[in-house]
N, C-alpha and C. Protein backbone atom coordinates (compact mmCIF):
# COMPACT_ATOMS: atom_id res chain seq x y z
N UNK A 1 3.47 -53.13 -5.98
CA UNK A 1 3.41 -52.45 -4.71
C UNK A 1 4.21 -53.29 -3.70
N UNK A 2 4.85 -52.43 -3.08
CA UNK A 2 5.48 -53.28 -1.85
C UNK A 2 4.71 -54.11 -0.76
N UNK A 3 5.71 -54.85 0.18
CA UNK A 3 4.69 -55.28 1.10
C UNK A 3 4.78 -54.09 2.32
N UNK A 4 5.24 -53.12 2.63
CA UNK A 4 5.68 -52.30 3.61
C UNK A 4 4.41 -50.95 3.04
N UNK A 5 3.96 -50.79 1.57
CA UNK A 5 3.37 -49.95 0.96
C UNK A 5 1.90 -49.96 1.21
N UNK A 6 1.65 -51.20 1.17
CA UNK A 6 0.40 -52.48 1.32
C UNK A 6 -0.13 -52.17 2.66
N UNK A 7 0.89 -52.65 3.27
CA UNK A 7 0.74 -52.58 5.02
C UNK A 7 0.43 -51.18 5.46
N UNK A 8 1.01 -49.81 4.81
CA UNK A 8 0.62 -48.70 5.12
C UNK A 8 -0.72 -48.25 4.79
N UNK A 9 -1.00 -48.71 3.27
CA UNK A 9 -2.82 -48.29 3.17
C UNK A 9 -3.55 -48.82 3.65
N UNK A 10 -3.57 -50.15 3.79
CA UNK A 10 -4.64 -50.75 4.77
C UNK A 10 -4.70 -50.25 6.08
N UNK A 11 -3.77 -50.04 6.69
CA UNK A 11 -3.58 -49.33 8.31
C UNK A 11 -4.48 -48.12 8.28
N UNK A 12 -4.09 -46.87 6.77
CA UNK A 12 -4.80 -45.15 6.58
C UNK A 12 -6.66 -45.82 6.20
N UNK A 13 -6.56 -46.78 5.58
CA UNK A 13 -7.96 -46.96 5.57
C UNK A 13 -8.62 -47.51 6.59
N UNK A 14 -8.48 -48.66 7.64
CA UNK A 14 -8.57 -48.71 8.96
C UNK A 14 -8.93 -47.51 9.61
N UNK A 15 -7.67 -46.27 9.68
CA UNK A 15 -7.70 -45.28 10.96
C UNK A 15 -9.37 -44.61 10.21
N UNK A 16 -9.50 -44.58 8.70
CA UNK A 16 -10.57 -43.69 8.47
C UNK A 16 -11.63 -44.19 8.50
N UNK A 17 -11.47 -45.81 8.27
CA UNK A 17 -13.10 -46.00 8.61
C UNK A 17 -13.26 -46.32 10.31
N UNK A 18 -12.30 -45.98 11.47
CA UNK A 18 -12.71 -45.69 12.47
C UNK A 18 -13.05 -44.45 12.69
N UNK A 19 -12.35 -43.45 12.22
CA UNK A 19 -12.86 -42.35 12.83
C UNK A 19 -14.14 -41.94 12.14
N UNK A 20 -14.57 -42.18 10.97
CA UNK A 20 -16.13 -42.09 10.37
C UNK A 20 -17.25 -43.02 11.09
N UNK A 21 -16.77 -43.97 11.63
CA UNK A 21 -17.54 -45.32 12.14
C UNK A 21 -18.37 -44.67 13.20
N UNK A 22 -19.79 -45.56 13.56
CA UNK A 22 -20.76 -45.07 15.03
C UNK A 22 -20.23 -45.65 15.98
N UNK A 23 -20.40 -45.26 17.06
CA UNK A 23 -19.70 -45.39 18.48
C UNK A 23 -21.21 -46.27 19.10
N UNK A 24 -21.43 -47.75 19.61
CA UNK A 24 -21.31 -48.12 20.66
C UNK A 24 -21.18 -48.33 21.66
N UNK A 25 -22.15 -48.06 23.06
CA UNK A 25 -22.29 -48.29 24.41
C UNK A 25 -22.77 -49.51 25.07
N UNK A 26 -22.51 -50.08 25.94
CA UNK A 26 -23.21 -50.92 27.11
C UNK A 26 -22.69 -51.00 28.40
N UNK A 27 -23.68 -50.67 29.46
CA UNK A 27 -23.28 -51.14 30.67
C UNK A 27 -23.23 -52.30 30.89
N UNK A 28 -22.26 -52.85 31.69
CA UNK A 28 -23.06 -53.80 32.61
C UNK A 28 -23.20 -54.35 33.60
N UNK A 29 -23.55 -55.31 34.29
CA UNK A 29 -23.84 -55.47 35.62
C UNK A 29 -23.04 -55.13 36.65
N UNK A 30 -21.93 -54.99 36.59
CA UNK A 30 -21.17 -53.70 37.60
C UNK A 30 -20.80 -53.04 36.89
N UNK A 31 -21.37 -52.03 36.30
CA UNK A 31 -21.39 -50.44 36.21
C UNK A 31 -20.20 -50.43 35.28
N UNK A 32 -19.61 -51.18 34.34
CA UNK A 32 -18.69 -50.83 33.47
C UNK A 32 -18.92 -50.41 32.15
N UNK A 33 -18.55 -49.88 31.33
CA UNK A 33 -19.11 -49.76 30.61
C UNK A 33 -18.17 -49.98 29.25
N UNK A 34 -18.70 -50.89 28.02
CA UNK A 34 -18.11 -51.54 27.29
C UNK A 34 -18.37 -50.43 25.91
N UNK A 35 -17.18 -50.06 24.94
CA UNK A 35 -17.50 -49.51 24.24
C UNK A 35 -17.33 -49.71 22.98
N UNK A 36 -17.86 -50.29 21.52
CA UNK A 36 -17.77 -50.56 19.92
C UNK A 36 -17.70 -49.90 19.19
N UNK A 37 -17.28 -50.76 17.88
CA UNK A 37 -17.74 -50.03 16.86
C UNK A 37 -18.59 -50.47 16.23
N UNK A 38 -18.97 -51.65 16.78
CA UNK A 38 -20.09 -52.43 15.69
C UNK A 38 -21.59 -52.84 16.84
N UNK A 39 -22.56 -52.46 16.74
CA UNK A 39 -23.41 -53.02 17.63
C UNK A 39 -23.56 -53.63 18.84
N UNK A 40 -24.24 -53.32 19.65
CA UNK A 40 -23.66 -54.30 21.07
C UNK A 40 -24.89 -54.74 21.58
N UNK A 41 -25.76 -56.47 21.75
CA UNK A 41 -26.62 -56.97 22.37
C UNK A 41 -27.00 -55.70 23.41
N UNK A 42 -27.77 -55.47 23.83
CA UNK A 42 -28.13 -54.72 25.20
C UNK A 42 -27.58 -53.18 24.69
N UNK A 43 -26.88 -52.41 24.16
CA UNK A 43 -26.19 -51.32 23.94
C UNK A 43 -27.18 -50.55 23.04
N UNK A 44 -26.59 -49.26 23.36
CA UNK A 44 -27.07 -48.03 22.25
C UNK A 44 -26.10 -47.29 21.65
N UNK A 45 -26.38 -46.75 20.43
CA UNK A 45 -25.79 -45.73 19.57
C UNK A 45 -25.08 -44.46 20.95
N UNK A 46 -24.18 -44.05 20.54
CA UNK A 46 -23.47 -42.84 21.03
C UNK A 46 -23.66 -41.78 20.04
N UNK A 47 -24.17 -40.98 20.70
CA UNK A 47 -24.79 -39.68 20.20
C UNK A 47 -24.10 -38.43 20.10
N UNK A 48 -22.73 -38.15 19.43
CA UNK A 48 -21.78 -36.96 19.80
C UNK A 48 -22.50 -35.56 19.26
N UNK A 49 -22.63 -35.19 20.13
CA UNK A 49 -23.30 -33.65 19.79
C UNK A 49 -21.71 -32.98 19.40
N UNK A 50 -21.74 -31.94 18.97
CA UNK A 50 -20.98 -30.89 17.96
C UNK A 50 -20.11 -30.46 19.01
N UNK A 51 -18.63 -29.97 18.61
CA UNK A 51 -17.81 -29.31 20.11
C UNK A 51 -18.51 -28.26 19.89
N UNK A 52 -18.24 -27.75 21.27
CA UNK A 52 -18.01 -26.19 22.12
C UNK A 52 -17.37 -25.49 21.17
N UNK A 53 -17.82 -24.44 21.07
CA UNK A 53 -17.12 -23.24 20.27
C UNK A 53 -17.65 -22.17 21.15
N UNK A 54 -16.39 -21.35 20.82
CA UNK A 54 -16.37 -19.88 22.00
C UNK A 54 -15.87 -18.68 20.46
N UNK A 55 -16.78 -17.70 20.50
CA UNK A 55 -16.58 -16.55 19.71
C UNK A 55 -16.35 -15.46 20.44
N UNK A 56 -15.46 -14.77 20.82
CA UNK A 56 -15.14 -13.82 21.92
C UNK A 56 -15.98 -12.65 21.29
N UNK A 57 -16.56 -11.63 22.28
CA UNK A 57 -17.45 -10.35 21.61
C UNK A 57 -16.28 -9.88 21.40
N UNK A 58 -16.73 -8.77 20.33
CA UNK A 58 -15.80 -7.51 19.91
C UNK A 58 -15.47 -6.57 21.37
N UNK A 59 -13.96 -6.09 21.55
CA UNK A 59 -13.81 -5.74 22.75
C UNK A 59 -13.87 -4.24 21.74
N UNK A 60 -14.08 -3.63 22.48
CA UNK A 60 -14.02 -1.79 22.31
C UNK A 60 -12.97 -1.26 22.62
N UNK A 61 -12.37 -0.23 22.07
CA UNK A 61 -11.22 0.64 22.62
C UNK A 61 -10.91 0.90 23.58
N UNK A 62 -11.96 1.52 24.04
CA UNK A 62 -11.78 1.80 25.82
C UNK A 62 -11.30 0.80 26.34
N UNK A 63 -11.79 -0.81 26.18
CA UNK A 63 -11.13 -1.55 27.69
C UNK A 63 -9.92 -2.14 27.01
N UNK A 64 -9.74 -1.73 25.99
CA UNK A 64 -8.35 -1.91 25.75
C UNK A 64 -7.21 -1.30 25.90
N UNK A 65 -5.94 -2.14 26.53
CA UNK A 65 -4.73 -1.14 26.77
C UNK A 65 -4.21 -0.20 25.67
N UNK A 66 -3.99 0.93 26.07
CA UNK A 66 -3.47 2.05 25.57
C UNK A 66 -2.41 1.79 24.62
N UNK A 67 -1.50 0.82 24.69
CA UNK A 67 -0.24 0.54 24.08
C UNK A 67 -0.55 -0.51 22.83
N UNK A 68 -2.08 -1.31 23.42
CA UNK A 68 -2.39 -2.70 22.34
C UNK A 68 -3.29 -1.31 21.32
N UNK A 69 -3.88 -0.33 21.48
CA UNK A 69 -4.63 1.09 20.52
C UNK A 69 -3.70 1.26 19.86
N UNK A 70 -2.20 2.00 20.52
CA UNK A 70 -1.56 2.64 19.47
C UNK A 70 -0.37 1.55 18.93
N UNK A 71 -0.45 0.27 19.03
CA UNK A 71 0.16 -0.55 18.15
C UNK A 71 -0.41 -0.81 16.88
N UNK A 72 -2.18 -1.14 17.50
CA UNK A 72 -3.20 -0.99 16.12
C UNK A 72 -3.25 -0.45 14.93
N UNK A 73 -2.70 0.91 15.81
CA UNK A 73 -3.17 2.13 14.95
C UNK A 73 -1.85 2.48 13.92
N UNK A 74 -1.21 2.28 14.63
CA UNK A 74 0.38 2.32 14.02
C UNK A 74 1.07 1.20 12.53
N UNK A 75 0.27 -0.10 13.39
CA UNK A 75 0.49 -1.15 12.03
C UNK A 75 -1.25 -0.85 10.91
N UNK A 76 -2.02 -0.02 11.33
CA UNK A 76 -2.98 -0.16 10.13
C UNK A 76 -2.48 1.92 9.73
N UNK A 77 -1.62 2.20 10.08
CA UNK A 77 -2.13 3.52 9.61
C UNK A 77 -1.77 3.92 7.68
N UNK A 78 -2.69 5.06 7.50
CA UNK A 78 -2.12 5.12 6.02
C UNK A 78 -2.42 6.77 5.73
N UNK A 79 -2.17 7.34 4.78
CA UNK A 79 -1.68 8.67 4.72
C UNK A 79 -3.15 8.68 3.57
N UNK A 80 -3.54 9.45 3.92
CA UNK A 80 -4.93 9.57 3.00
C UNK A 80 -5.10 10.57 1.92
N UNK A 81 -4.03 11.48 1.34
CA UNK A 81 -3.52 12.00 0.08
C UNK A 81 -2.58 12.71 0.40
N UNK A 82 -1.40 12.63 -0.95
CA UNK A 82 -0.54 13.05 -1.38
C UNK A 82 -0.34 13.56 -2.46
N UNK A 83 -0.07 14.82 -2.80
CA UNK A 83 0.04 15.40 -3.63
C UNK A 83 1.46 16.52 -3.87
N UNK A 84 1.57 16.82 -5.21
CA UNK A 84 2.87 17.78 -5.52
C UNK A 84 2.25 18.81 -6.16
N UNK A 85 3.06 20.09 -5.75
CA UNK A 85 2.33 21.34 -6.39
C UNK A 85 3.87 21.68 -7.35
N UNK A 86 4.58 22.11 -8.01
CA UNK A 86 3.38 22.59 -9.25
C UNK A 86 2.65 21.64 -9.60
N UNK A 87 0.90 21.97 -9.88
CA UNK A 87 0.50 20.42 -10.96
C UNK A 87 1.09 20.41 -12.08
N UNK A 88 0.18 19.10 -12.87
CA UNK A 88 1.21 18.21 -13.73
C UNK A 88 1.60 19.56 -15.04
N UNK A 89 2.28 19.81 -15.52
CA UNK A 89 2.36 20.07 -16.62
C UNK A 89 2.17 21.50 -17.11
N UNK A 90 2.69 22.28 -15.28
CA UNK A 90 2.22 23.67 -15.45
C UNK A 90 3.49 24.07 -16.25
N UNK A 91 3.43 25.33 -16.87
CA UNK A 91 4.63 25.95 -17.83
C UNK A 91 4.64 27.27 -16.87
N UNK A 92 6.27 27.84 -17.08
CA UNK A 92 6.73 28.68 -16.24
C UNK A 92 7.62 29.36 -17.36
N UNK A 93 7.21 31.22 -17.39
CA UNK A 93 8.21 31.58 -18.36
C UNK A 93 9.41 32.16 -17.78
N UNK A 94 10.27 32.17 -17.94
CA UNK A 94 11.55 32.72 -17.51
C UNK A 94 11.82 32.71 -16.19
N UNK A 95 11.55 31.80 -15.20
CA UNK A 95 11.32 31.92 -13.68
C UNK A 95 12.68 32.70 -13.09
N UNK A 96 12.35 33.14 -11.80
CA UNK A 96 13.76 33.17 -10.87
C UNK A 96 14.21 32.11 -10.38
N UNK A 97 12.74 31.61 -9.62
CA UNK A 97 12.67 29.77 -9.22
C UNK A 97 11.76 29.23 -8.98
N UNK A 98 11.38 28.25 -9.06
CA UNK A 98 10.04 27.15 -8.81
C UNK A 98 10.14 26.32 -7.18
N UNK A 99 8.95 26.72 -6.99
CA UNK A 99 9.02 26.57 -5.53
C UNK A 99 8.20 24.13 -5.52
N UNK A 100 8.69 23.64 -5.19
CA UNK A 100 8.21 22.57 -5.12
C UNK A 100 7.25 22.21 -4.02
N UNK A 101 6.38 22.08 -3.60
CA UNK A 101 5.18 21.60 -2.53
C UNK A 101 4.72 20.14 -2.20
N UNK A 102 5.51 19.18 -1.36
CA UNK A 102 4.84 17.94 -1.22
C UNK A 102 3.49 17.95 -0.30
N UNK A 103 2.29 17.80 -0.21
CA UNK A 103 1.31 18.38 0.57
C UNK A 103 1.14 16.80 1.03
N UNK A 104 0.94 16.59 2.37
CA UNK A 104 0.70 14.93 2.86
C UNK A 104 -0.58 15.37 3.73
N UNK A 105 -1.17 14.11 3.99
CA UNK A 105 -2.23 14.61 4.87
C UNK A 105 -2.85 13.10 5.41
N UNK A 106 -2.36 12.70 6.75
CA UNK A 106 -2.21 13.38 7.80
C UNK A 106 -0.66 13.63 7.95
N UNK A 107 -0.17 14.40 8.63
CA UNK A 107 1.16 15.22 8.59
C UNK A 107 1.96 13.95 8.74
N UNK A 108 3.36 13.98 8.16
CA UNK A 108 4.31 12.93 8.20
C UNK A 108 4.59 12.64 9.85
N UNK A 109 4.77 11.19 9.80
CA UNK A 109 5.06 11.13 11.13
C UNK A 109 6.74 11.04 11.34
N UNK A 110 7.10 10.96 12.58
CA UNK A 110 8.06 11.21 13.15
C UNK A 110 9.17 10.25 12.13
N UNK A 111 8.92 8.77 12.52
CA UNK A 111 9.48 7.87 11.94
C UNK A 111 9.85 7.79 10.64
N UNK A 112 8.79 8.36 9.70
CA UNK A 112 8.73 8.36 8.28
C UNK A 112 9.62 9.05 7.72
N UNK A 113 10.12 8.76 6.37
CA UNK A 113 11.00 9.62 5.36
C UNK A 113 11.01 9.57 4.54
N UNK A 114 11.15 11.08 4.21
CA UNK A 114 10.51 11.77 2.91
C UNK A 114 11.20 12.11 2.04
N UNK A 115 11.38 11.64 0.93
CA UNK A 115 12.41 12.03 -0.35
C UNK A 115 11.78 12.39 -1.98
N UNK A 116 12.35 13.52 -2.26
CA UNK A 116 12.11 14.40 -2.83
C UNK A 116 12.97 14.88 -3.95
N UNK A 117 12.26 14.23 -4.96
CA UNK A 117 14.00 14.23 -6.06
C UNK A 117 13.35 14.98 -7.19
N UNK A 118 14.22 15.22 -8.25
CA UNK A 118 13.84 16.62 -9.82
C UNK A 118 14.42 15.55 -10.41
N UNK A 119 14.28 15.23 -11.63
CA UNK A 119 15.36 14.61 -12.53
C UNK A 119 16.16 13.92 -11.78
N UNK A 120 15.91 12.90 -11.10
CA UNK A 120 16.66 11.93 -10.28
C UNK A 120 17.89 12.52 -9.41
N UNK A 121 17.59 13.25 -9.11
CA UNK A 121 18.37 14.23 -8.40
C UNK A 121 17.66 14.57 -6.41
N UNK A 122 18.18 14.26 -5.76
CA UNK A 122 17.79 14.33 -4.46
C UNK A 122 17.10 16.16 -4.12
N UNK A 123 16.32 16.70 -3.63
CA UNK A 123 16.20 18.03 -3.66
C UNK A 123 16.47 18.17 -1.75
N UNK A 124 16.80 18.51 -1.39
CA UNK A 124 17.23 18.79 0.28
C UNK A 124 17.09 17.57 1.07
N UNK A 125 17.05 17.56 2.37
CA UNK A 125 16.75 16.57 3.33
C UNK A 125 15.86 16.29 3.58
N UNK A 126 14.45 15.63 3.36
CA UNK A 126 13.23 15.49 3.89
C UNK A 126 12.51 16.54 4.17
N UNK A 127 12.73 17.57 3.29
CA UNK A 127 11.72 18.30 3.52
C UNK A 127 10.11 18.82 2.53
N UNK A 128 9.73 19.19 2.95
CA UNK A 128 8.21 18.96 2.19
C UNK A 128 8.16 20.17 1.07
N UNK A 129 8.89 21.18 1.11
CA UNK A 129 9.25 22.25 0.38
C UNK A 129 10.32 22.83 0.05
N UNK A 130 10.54 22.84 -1.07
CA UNK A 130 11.54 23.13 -1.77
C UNK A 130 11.69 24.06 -2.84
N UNK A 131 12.53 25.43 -2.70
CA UNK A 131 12.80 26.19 -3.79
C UNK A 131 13.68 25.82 -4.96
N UNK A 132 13.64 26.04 -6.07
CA UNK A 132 14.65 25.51 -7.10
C UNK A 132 14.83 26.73 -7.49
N UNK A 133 16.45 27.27 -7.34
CA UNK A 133 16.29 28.39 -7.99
C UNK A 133 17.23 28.29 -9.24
N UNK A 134 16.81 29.01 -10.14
CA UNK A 134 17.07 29.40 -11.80
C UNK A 134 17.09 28.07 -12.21
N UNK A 135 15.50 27.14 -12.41
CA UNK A 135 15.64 25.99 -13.53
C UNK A 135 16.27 26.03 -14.47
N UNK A 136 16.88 24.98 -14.70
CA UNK A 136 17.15 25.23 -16.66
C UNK A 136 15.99 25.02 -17.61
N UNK A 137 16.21 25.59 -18.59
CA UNK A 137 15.04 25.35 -19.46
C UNK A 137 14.96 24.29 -19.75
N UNK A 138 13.62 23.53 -20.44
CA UNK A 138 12.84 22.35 -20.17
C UNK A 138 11.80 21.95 -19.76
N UNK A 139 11.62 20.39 -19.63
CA UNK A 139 10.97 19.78 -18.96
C UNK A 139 11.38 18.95 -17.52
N UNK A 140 11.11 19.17 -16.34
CA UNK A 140 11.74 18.62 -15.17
C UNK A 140 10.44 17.64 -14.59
N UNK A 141 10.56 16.70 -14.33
CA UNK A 141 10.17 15.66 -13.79
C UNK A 141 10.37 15.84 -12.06
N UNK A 142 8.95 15.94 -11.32
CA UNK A 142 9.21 15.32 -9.53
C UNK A 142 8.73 14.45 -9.00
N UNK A 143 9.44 13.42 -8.25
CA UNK A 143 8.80 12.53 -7.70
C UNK A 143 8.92 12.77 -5.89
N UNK A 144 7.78 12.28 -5.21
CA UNK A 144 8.21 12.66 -3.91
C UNK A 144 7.58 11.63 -3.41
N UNK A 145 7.82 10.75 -2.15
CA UNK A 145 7.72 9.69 -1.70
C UNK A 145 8.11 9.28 -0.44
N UNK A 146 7.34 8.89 0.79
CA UNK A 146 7.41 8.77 2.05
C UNK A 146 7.47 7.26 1.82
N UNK A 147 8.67 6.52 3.15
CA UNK A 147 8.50 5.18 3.45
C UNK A 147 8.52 5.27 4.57
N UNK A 148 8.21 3.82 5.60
CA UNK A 148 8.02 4.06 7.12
C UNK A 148 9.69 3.27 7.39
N UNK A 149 10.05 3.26 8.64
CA UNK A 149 10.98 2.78 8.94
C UNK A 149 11.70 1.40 8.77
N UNK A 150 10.60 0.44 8.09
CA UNK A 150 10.81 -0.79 7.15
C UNK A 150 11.61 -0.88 5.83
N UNK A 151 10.97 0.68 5.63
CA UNK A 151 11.36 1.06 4.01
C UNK A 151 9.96 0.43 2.85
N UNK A 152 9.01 0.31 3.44
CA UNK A 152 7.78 0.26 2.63
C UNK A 152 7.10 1.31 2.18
N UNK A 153 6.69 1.53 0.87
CA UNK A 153 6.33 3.08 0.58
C UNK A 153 4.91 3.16 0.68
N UNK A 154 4.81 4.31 1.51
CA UNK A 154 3.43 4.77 2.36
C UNK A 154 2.68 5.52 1.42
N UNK A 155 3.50 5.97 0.87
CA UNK A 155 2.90 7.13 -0.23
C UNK A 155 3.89 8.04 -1.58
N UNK A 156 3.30 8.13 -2.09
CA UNK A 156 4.17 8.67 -3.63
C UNK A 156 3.73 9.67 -4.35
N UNK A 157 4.16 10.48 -4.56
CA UNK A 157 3.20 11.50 -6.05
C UNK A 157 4.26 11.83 -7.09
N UNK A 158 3.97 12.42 -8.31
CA UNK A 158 4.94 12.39 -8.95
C UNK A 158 3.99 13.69 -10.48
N UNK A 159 5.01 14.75 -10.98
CA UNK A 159 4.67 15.72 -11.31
C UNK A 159 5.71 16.27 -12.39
N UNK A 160 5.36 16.95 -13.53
CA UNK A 160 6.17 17.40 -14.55
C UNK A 160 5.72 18.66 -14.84
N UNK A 161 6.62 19.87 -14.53
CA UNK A 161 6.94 21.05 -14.94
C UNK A 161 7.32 21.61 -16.19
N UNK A 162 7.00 22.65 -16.47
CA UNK A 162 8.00 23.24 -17.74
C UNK A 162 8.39 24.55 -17.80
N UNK A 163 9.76 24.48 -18.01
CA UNK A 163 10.47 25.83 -17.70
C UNK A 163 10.58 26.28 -19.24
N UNK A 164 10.36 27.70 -19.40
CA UNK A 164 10.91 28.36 -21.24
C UNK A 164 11.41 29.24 -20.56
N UNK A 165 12.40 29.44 -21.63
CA UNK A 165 13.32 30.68 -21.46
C UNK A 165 13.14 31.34 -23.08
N UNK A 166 13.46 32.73 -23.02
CA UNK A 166 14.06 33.43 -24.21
C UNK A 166 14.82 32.95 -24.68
N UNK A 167 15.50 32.84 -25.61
CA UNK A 167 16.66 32.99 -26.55
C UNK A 167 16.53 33.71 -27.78
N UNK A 168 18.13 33.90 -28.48
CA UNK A 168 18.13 35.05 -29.72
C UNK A 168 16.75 34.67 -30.50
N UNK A 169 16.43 32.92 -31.08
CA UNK A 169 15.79 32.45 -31.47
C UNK A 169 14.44 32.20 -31.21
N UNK A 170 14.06 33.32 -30.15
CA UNK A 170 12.58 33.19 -29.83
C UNK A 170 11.46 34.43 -30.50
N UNK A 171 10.65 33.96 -30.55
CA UNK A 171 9.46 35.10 -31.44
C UNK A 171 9.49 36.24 -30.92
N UNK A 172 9.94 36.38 -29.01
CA UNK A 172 10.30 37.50 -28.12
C UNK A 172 11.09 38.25 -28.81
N UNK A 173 12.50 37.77 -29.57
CA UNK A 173 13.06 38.88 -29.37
C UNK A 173 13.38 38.02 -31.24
N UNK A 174 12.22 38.73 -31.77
CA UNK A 174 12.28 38.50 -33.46
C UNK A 174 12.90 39.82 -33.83
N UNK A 175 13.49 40.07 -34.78
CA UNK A 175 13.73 41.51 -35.87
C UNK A 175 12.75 42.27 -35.51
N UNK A 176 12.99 43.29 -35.29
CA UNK A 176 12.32 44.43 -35.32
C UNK A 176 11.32 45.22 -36.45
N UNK A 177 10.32 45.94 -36.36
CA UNK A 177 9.91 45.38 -37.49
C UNK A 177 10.09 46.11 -39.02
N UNK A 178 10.01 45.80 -40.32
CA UNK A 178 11.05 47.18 -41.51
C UNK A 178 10.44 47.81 -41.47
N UNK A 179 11.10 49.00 -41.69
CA UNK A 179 10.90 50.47 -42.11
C UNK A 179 10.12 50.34 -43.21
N UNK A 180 8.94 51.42 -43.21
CA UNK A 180 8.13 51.42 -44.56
C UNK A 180 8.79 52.53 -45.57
N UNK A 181 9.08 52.25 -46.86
CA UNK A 181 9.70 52.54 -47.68
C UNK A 181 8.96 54.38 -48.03
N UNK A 182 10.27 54.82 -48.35
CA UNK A 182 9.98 56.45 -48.59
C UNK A 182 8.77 56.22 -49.71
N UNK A 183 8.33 57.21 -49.76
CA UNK A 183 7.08 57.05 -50.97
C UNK A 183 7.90 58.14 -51.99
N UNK A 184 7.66 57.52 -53.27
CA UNK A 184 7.93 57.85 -54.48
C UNK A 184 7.32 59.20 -55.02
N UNK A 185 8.80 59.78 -55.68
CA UNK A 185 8.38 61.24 -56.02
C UNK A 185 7.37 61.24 -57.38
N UNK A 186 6.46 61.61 -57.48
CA UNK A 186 5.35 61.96 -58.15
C UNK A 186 6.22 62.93 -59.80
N UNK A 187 5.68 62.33 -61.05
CA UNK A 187 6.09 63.26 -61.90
C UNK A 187 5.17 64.13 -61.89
N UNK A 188 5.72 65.78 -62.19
CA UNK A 188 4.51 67.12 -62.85
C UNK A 188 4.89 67.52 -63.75
């Protein structure tokens, strides 16, 4: 150990056994007063009672400014369900078009934005409803998703459709069904 290393712990053990140490009083004959750490002829113990602590009451809304409410309300707010209509996994036969439904609740706010994609595909501008017209056949995937002006996502839902169509190859439009065979002339 160094001597500069040496010199530093003895100093940290010093500062701690002062500040753990009892405190020492004495007056004396003109009113001065002498203060230890180790016992003092004529002196008494120093008695530190506990600090002051201040717990402010809960203030209420009312006497609070209007602007410190809706800052509150603004950094705790949260969207309390989100949902996509079609639900998950409805099947659709031969549609014209599938109407998409982001349902939020409480209503999007001003700031917020809302994106709304099919198959990774954007569906309009922020809007909460959307027609798709003539799906292709399949399965289509939606995701829809609000962030606030940070770009933190507030809320999300996400939903899978299914579109069928006819084709030559469908049970719809099978062969028609055979003709039952003439019945056989009888010998007499």
């Amino acid at each position: 150990m160094t001597r500069a290393t040496l010199v530093l712990f003895l100093a940290s053990l010093a500062t701690a056994s002062a500040v753990l140490a009892d405190t020492y009083v004495r007056t004396e004959k003109d009113g001065t007063k002498t203060y230890s750490d180790r016992p003092l002829p004529g002196g008494k113990q120093v008695v530190l009672e506990s600090a002051q602590t201040y717990t402010p009451s809960p203030t209420s809304d009312s006497t609070r400014p209007q602007e410190m409410q809706s800052l509150d309300a603004a950094a705790n707010f949260q969207y309390t369900s989100c949902t996509l209509r079609p639900a998950d996994d409805t099947s659709f036969q031969n549609p014209e078009s599938v109407t998409v439904t982001f349902a939020v609740s409480p209503p999007v706010r001003i700031s917020d934005v809302v994106n709304l994609t099919m198959d990774g595909t954007r569906l309009g501008s922020g809007e909460l409803s959307v027609l798709v017209p003539q799906p292709e056949r399949g399965s289509h995937s939606v995701n829809a998703e609000i962030r606030d002006s940070s770009g933190q996502s507030m809320c999300s839902a996400s939903t899978t459709f299914h579109v069928q169509r006819a084709t030559l190859n469908s049970p719809q439009r099978a062969a028609p069904p055979p003709r039952p065979r003439p019945p056989r002339p009888t010998p007499h």
